[in-house]
Protein backbone atom coordinates (compact mmCIF):
# COMPACT_ATOMS: atom_id res chain seq x y z
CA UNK A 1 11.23 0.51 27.98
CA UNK A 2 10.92 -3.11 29.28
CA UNK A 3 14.22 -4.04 27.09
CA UNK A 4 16.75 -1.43 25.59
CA UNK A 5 20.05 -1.38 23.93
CA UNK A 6 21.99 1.69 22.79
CA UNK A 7 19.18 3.25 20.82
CA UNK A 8 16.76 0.02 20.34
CA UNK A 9 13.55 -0.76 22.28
CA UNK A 10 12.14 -4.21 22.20
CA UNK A 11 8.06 -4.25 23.77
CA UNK A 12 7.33 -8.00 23.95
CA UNK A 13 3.61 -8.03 23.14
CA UNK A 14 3.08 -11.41 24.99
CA UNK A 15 0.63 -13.87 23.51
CA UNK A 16 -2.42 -13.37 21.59
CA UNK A 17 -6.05 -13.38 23.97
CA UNK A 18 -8.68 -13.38 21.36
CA UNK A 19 -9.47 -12.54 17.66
CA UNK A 20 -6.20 -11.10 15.62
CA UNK A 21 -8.97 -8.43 14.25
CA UNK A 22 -10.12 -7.74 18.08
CA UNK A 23 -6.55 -7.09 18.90
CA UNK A 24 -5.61 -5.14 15.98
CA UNK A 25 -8.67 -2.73 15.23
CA UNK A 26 -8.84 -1.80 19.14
CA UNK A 27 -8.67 1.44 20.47
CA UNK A 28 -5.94 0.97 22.87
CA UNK A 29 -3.78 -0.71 20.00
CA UNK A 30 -3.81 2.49 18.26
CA UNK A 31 -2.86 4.22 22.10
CA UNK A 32 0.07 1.87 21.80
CA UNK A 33 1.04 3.13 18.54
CA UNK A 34 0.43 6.33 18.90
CA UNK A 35 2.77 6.45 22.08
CA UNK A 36 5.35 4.49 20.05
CA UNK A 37 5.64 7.62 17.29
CA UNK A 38 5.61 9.82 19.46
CA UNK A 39 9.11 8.38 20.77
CA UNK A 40 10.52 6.07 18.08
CA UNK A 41 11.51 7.34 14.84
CA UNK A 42 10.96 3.70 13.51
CA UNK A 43 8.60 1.54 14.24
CA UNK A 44 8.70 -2.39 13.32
CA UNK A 45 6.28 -4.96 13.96
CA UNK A 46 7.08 -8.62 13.53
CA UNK A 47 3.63 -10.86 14.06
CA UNK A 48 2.73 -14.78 13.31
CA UNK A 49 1.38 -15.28 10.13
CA UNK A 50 -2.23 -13.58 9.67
CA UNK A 51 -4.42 -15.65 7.12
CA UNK A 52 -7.60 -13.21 7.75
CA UNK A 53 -7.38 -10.52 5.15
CA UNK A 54 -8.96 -8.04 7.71
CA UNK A 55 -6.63 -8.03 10.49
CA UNK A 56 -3.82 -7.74 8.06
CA UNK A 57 -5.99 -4.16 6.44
CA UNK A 58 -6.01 -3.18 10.29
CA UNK A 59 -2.51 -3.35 10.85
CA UNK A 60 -1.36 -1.90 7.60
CA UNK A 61 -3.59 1.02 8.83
CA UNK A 62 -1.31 1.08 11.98
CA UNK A 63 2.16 0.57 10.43
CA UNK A 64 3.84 2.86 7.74
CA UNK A 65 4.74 -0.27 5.36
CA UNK A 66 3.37 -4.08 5.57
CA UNK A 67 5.34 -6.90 4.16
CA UNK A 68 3.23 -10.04 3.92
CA UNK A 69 5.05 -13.36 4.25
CA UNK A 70 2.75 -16.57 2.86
CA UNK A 71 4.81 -20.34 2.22
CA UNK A 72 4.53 -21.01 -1.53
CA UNK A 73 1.44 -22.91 -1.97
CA UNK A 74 -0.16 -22.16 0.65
CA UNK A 75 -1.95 -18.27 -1.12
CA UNK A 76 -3.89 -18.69 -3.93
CA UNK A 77 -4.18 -15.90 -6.55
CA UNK A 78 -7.20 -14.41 -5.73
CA UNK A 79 -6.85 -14.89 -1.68
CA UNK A 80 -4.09 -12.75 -2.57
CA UNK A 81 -5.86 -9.90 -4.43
CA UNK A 82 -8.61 -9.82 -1.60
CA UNK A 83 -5.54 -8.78 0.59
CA UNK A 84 -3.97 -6.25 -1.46
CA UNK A 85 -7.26 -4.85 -2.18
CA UNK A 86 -7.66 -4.76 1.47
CA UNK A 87 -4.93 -2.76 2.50
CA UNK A 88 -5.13 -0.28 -0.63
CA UNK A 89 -8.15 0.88 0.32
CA UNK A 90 -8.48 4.72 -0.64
CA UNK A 91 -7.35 7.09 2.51
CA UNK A 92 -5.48 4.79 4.17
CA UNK A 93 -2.15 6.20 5.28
């Protein structure tokens, strides 16, 4: 691993090159995390803010559990049900 201490791996992920949604629905994202259960038992992704309800339903289809972070003020309501709707969408994981 490019950084390791005792038993924790950092992977810098660099900066973004494109759409959030390119990045996050690609096949070679899900390589990456498919490589990272297969040797972590825990996983944890920490990402800039994602204001496009779609990449934020890719990665929860990615991660085991999705905490969404938004300043106060700056969600309305139903922006907010369009996201949880999004990411409890029947047979995800």
């Amino acid at each position: 691993p490019p950084f390791a201490a005792g038993c924790v791996s950092l992977l810098p992920a660099g900066a973004l090159d494109g759409s959030l949604w390119d990045t996050l629905s690609s096949s070679a994202m899900r390589d990456v995390f498919r490589r990272l259960r297969r040797d972590s038992d825990l996983i944890l992704v920490a990402c800039p803010p994602a204001s496009e309800a779609d990449a934020v339903a890719a990665l929860a289809d990615l991660v085991d559990g999705l905490v969404v972070v938004a300043r106060l003020g700056s969600l309305r309501w139903d922006d907010a049900a369009a996201l949880r709707s999004s990411i409890d969408k029947p047979g995800r994981n």
